[in-house]
PDB file of N, CA and C in Angstrom:
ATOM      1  N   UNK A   1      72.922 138.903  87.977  1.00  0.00           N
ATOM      2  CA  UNK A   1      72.415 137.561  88.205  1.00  0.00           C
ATOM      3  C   UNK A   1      71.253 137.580  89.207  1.00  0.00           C
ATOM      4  N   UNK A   2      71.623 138.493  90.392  1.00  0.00           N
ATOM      5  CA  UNK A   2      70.146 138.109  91.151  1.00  0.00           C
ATOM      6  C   UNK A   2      68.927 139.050  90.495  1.00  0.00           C
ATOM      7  N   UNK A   3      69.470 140.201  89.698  1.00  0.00           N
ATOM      8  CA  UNK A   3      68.046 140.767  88.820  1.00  0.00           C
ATOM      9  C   UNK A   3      67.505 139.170  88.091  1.00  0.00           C
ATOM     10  N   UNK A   4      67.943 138.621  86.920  1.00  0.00           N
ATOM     11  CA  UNK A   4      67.033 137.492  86.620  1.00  0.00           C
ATOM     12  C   UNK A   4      66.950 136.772  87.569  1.00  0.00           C
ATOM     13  N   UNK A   5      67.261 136.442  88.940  1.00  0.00           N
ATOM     14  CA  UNK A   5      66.830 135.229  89.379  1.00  0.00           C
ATOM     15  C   UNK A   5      65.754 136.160  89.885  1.00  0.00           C
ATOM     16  N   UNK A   6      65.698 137.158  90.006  1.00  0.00           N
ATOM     17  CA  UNK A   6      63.999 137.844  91.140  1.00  0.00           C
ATOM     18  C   UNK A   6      63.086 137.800  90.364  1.00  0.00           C
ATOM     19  N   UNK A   7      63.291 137.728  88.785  1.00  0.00           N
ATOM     20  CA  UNK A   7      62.543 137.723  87.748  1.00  0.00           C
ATOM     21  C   UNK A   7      62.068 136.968  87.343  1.00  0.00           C
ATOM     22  N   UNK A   8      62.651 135.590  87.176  1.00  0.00           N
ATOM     23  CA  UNK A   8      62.407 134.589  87.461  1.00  0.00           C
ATOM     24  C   UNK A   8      61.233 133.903  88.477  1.00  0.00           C
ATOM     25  N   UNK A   9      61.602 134.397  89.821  1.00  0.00           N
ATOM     26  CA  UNK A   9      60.913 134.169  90.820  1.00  0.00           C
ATOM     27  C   UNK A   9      59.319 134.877  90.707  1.00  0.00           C
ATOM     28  N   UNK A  10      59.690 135.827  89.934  1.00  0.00           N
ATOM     29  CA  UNK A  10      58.167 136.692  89.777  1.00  0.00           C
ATOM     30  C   UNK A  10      57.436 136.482  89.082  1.00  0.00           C
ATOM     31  N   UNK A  11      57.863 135.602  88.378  1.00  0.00           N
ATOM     32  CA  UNK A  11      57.508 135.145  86.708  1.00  0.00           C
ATOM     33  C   UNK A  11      56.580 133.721  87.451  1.00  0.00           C
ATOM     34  N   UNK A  12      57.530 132.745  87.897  1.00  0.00           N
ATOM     35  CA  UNK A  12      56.796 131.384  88.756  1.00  0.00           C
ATOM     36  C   UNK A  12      55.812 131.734  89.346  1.00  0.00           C
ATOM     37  N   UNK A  13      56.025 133.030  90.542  1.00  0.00           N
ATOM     38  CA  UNK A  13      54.851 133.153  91.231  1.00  0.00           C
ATOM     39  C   UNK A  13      53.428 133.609  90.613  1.00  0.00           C
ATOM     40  N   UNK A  14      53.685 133.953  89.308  1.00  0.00           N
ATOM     41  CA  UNK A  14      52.686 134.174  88.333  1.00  0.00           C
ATOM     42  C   UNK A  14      51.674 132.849  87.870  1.00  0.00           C
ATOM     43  N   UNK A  15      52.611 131.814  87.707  1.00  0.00           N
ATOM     44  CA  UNK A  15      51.647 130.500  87.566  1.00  0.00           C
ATOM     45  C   UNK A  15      50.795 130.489  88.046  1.00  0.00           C
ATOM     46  N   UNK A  16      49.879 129.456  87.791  1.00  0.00           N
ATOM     47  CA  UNK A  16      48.939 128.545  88.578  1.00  0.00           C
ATOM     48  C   UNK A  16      49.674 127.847  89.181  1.00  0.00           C
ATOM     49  N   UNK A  17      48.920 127.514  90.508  1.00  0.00           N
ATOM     50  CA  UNK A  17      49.617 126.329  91.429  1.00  0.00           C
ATOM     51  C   UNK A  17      49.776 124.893  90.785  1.00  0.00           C
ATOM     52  N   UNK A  18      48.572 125.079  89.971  1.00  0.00           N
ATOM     53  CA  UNK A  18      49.118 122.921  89.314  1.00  0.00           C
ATOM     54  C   UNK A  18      50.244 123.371  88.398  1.00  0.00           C
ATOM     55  N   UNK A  19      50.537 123.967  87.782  1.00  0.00           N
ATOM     56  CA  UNK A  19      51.790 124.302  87.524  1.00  0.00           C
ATOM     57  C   UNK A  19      53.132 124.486  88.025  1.00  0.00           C
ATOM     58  N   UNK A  20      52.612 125.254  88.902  1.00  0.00           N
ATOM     59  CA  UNK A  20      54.118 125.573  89.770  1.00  0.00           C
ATOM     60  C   UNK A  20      54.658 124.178  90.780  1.00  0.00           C
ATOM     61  N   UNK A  21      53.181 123.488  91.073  1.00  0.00           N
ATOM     62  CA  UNK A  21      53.237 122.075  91.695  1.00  0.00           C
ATOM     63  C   UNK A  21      54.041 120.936  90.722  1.00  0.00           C
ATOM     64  N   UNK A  22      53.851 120.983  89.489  1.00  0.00           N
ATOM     65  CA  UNK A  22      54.179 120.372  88.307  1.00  0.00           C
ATOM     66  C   UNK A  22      56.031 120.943  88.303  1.00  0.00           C
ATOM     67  N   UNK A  23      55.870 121.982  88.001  1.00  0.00           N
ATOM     68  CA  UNK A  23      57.232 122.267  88.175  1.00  0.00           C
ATOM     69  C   UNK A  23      58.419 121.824  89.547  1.00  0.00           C
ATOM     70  N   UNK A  24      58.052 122.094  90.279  1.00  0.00           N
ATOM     71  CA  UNK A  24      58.637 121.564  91.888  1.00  0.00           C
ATOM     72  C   UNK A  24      58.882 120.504  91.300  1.00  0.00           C
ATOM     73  N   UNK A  25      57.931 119.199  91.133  1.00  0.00           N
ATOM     74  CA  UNK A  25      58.213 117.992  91.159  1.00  0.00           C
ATOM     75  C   UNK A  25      59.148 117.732  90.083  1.00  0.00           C
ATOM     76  N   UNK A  26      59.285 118.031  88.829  1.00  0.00           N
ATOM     77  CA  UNK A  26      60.026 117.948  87.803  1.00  0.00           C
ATOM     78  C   UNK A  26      61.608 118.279  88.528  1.00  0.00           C
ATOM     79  N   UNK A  27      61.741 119.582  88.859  1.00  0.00           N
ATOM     80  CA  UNK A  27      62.644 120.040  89.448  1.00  0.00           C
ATOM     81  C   UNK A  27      63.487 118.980  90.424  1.00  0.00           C
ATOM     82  N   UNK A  28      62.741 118.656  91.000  1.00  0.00           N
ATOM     83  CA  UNK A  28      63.137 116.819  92.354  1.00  0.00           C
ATOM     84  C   UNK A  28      63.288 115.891  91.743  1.00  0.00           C
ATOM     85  N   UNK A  29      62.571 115.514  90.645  1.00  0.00           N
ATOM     86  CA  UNK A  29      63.100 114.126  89.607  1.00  0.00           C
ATOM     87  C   UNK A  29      64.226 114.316  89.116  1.00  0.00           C
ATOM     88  N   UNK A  30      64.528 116.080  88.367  1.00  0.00           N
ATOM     89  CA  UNK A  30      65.983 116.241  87.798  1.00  0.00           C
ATOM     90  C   UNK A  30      67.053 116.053  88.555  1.00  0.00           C
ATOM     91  N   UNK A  31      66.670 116.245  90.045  1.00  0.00           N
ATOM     92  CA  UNK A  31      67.829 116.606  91.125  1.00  0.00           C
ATOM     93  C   UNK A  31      67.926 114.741  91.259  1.00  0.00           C
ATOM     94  N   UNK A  32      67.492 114.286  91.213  1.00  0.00           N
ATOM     95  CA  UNK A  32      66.981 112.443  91.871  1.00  0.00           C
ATOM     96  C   UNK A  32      67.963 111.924  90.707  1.00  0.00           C
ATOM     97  N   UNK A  33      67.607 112.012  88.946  1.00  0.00           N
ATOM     98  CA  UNK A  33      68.222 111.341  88.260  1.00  0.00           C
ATOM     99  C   UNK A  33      69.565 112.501  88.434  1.00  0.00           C
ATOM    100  N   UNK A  34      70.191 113.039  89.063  1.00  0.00           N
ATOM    101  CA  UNK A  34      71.884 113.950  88.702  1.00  0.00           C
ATOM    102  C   UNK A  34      72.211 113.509  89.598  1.00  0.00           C
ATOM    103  N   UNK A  35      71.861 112.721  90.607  1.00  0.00           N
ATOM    104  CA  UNK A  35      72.592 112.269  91.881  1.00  0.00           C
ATOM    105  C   UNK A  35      72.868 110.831  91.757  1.00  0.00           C
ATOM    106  N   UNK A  36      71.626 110.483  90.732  1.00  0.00           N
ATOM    107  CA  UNK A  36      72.059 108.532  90.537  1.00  0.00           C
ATOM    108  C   UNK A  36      73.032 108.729  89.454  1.00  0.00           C
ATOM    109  N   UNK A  37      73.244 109.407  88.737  1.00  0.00           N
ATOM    110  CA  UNK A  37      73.735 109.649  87.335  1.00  0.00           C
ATOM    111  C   UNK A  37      75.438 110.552  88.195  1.00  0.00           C
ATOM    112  N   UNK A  38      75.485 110.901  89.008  1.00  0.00           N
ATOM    113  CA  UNK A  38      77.025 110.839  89.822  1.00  0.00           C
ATOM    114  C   UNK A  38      77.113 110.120  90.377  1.00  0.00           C
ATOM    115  N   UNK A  39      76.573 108.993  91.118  1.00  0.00           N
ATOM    116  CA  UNK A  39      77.074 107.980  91.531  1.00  0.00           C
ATOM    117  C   UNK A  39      77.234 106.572  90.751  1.00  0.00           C
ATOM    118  N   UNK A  40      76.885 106.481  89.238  1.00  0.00           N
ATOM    119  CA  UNK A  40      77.076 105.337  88.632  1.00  0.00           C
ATOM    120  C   UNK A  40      78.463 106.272  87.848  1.00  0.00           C
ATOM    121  N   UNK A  41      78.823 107.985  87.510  1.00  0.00           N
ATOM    122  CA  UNK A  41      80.135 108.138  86.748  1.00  0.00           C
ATOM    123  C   UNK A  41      81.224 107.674  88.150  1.00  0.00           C
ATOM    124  N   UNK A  42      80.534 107.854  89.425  1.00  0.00           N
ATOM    125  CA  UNK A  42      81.894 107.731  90.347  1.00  0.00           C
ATOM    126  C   UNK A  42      82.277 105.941  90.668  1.00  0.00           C
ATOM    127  N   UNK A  43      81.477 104.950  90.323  1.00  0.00           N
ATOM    128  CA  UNK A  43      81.591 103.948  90.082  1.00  0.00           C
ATOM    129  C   UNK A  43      82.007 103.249  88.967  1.00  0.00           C
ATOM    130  N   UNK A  44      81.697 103.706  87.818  1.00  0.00           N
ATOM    131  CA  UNK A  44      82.757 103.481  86.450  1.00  0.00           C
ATOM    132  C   UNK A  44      84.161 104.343  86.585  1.00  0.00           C
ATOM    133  N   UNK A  45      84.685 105.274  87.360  1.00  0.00           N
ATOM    134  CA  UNK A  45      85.822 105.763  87.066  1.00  0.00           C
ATOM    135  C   UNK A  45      86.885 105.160  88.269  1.00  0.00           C
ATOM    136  N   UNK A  46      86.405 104.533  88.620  1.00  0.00           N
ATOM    137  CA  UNK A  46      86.885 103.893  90.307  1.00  0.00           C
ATOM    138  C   UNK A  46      88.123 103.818  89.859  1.00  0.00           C
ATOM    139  N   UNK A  47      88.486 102.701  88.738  1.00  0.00           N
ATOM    140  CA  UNK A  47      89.264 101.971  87.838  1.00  0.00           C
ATOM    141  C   UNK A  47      90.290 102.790  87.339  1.00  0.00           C
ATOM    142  N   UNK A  48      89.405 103.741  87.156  1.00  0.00           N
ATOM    143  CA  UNK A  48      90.472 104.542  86.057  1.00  0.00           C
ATOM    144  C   UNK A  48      91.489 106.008  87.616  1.00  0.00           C
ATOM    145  N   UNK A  49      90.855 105.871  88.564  1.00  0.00           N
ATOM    146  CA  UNK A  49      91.579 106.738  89.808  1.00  0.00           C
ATOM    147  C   UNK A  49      92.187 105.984  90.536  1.00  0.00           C
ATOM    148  N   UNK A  50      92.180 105.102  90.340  1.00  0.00           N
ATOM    149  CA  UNK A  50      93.167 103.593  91.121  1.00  0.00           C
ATOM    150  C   UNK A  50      94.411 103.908  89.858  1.00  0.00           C
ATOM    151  N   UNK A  51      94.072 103.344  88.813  1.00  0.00           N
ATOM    152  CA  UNK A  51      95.551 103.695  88.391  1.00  0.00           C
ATOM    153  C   UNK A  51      96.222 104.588  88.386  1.00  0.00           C
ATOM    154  N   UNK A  52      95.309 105.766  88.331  1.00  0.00           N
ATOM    155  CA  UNK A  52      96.423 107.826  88.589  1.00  0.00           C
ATOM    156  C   UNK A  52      96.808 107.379  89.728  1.00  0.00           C
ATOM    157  N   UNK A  53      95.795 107.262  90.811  1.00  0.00           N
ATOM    158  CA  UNK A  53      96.553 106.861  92.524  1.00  0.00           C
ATOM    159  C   UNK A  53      97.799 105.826  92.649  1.00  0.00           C
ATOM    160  N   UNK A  54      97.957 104.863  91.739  1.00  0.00           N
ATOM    161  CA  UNK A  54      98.547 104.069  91.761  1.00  0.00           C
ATOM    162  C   UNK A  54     100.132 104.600  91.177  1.00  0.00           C
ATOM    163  N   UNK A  55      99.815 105.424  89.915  1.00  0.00           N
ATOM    164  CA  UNK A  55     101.299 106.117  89.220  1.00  0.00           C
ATOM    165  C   UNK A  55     101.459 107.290  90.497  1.00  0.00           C
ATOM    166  N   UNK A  56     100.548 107.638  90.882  1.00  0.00           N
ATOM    167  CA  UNK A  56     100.760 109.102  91.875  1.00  0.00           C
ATOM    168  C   UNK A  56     101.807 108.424  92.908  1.00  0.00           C
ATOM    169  N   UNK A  57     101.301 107.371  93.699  1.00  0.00           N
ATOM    170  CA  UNK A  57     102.602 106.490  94.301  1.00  0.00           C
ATOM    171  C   UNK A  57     103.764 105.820  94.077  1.00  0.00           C
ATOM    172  N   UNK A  58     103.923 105.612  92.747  1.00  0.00           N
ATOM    173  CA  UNK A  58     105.073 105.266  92.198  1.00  0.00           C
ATOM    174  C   UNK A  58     106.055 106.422  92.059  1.00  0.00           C
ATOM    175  N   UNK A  59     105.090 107.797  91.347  1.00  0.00           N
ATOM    176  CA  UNK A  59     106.360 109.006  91.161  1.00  0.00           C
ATOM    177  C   UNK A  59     106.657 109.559  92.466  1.00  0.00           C
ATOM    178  N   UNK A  60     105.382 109.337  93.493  1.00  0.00           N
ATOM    179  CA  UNK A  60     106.323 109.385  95.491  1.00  0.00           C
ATOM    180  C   UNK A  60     107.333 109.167  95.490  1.00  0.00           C
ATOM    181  N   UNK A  61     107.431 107.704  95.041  1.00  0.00           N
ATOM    182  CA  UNK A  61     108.359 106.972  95.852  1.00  0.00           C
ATOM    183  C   UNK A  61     109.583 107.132  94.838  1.00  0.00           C
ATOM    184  N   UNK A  62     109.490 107.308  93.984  1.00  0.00           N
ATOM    185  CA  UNK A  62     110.361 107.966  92.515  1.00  0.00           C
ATOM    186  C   UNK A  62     111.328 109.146  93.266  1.00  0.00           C
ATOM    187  N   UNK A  63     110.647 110.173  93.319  1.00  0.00           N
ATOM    188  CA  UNK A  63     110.594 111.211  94.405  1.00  0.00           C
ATOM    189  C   UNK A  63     111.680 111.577  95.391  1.00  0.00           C
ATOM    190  N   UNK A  64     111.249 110.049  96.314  1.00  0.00           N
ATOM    191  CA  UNK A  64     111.955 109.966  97.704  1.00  0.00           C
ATOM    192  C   UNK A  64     112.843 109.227  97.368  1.00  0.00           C
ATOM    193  N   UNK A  65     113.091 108.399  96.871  1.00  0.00           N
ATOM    194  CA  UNK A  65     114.156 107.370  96.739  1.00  0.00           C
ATOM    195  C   UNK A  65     115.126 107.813  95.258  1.00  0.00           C
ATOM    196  N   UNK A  66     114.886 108.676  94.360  1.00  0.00           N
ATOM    197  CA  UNK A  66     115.768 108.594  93.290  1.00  0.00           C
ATOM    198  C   UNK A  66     116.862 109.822  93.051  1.00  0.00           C
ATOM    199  N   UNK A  67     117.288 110.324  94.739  1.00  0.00           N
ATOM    200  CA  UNK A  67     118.525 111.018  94.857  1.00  0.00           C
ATOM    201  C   UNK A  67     119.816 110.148  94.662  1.00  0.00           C
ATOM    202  N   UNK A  68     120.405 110.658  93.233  1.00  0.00           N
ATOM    203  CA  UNK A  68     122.068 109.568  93.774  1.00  0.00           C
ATOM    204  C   UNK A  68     122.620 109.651  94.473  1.00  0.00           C
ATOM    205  N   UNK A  69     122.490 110.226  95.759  1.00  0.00           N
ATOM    206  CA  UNK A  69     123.426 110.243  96.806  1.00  0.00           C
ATOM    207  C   UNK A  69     123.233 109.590  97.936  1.00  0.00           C
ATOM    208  N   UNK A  70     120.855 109.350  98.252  1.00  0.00           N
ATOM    209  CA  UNK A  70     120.749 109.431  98.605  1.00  0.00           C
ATOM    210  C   UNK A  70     121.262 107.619  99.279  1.00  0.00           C
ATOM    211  N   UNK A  71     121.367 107.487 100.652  1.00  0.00           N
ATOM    212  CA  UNK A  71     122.221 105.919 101.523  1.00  0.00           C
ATOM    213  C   UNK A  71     120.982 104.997 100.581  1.00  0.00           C
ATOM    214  N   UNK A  72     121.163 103.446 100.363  1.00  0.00           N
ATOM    215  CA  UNK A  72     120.306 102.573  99.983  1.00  0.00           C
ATOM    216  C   UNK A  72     118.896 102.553 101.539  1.00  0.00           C
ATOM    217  N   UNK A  73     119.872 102.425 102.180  1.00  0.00           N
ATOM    218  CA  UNK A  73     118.855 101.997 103.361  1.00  0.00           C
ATOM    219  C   UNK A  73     118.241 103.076 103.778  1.00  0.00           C
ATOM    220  N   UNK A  74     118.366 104.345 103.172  1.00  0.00           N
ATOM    221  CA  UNK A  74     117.350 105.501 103.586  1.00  0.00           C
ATOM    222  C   UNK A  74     116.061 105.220 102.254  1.00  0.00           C
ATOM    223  N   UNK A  75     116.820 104.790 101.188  1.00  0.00           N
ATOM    224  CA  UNK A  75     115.555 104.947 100.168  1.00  0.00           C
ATOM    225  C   UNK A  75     114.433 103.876 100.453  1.00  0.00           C
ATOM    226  N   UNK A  76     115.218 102.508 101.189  1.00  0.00           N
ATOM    227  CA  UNK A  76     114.490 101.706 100.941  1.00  0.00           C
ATOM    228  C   UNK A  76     113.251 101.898 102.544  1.00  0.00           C
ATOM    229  N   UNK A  77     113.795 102.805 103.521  1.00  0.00           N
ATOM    230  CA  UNK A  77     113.261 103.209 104.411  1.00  0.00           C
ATOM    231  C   UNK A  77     111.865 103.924 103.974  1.00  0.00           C
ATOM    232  N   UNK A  78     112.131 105.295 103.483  1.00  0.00           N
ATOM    233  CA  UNK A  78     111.603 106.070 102.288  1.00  0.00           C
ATOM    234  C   UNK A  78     109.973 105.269 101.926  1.00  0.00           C
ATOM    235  N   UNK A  79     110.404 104.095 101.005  1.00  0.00           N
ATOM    236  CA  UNK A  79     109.681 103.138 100.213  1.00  0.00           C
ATOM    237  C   UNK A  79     108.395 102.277 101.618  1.00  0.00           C
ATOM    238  N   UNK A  80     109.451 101.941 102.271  1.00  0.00           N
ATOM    239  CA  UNK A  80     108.593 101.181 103.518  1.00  0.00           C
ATOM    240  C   UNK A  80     107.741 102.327 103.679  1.00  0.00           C
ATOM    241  N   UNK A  81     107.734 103.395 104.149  1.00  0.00           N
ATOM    242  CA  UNK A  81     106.763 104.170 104.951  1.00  0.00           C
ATOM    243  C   UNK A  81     105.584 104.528 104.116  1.00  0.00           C
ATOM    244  N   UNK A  82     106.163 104.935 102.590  1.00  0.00           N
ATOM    245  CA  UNK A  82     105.335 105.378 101.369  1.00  0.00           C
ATOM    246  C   UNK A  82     104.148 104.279 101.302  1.00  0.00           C
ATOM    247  N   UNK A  83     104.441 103.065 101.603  1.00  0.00           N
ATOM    248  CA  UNK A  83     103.860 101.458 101.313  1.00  0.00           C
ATOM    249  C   UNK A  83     102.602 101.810 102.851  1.00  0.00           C
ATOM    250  N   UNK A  84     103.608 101.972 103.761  1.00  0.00           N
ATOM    251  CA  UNK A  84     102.539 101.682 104.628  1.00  0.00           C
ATOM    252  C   UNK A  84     101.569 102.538 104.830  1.00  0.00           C
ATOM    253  N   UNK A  85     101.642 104.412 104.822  1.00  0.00           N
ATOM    254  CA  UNK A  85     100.630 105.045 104.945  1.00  0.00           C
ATOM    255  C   UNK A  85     100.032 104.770 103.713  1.00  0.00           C
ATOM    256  N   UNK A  86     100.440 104.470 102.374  1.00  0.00           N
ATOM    257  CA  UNK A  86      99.743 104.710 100.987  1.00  0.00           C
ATOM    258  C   UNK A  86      97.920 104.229 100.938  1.00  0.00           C
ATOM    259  N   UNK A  87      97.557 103.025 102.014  1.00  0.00           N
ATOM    260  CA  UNK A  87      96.426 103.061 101.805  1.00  0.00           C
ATOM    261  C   UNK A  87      95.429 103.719 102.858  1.00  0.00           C
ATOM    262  N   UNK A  88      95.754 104.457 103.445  1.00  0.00           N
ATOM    263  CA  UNK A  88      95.339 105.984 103.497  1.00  0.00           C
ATOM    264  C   UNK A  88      95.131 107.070 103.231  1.00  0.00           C
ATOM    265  N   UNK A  89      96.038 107.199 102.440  1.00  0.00           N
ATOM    266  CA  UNK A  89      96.554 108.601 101.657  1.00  0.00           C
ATOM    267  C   UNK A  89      95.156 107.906 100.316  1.00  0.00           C
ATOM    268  N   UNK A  90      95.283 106.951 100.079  1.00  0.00           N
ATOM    269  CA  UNK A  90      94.822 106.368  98.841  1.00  0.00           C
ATOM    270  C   UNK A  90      93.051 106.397  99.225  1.00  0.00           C
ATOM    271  N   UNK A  91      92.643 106.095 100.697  1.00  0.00           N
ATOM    272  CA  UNK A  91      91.375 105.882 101.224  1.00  0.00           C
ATOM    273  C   UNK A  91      90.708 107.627 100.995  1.00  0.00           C
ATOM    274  N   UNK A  92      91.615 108.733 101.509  1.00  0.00           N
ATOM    275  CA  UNK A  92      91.582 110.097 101.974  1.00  0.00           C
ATOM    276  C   UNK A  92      91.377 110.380 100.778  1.00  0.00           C
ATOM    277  N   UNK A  93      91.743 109.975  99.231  1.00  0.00           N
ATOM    278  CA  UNK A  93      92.159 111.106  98.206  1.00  0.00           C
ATOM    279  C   UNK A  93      90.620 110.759  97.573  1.00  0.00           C
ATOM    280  N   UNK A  94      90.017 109.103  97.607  1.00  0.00           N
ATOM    281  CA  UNK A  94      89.377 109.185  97.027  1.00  0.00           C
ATOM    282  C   UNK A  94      87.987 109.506  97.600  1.00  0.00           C
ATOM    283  N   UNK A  95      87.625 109.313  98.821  1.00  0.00           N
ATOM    284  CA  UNK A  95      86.834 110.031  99.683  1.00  0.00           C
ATOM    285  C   UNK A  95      86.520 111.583  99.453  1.00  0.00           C
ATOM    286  N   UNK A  96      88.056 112.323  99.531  1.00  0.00           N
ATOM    287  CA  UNK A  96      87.354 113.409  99.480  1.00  0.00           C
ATOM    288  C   UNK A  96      87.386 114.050  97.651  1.00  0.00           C
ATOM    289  N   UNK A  97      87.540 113.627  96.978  1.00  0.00           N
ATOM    290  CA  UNK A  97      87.027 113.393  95.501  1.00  0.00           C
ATOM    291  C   UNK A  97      85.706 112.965  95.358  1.00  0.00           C
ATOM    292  N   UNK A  98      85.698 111.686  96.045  1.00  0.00           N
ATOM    293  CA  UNK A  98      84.005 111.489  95.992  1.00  0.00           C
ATOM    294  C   UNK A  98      83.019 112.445  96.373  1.00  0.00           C
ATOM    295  N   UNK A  99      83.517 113.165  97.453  1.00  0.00           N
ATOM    296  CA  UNK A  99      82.416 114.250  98.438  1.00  0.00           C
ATOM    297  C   UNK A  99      82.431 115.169  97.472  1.00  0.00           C
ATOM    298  N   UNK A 100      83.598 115.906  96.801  1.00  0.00           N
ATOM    299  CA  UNK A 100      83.313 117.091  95.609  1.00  0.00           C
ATOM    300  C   UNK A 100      82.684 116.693  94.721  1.00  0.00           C
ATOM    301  N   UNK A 101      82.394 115.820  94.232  1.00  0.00           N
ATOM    302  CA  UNK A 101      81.241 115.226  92.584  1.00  0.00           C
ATOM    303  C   UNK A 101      80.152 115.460  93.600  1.00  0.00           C
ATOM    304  N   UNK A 102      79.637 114.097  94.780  1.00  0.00           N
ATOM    305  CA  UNK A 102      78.643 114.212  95.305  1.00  0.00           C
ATOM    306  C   UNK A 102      78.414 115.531  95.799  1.00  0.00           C
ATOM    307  N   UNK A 103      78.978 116.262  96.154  1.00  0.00           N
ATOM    308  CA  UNK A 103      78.080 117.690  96.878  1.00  0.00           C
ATOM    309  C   UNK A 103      78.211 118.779  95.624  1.00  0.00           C
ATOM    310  N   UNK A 104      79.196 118.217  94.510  1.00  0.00           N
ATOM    311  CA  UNK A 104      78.645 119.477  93.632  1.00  0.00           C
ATOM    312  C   UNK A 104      77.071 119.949  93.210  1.00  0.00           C
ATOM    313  N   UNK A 105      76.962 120.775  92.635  1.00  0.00           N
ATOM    314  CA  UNK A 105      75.660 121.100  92.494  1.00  0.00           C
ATOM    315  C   UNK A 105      75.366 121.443  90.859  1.00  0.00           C
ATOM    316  N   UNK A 106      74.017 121.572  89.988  1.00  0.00           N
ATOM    317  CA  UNK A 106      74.267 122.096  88.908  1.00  0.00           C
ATOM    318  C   UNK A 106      73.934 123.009  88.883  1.00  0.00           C
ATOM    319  N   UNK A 107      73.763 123.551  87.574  1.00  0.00           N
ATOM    320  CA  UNK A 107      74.095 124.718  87.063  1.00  0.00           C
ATOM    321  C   UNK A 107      72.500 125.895  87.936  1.00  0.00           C
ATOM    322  N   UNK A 108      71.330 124.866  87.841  1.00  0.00           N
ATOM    323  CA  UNK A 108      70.276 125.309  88.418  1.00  0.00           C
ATOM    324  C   UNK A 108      70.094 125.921  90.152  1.00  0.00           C
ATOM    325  N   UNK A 109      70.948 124.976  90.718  1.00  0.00           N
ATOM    326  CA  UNK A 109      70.722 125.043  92.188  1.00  0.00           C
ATOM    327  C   UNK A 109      71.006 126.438  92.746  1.00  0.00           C
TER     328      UNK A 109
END
């Protein structure tokens, strides 16, 4: 891989500069539209990671509370706490989901 990328590189530096100038900029428009073009897929899927997040907290609390042995007032304890950190856990999951799309990179970089 780094033999073609030096080859590559040797090949560009071969251009003409209005070329290689031409290229750069192309290169920054592609990078410009892959960054608006991840932030309108991470805004249409909002919807659709609210509901996984949403079953992901139900089979929690599924989880914690659906031992038959376990006392009522431990499950329903269980349930309280699941409720109260959940929109954290829920703030954290999709945050750092968002940061992996946004800082991924493509195939070029």
């Amino acid at each position: 891989a780094l033999a073609v990328h030096d080859a590559l590189n040797s090949l560009f530096d071969k251009l003409p500069a209005e070329q290689q100038e031409a290229w750069v900029k192309q290169k920054a428009r592609l990078r410009e539209q892959t960054e608006v073009a991840k932030a309108k897929i991470l805004d249409m899927s909002d919807p659709v990671v609210d509901r996984l997040l949403d079953k992901l907290l139900a089979t929690a609390k599924k989880s914690a509370t659906g031992e038959p042995d376990l006392p009522g007032w431990v499950g329903r304890i269980y349930s309280r706490v699941l409720d109260g950190i959940w929109p954290d856990v829920r703030m954290e999951l999709k945050a750092g989901m968002q940061g992996m799309v946004l800082r991924s990179k493509g195939d070029d970089a």
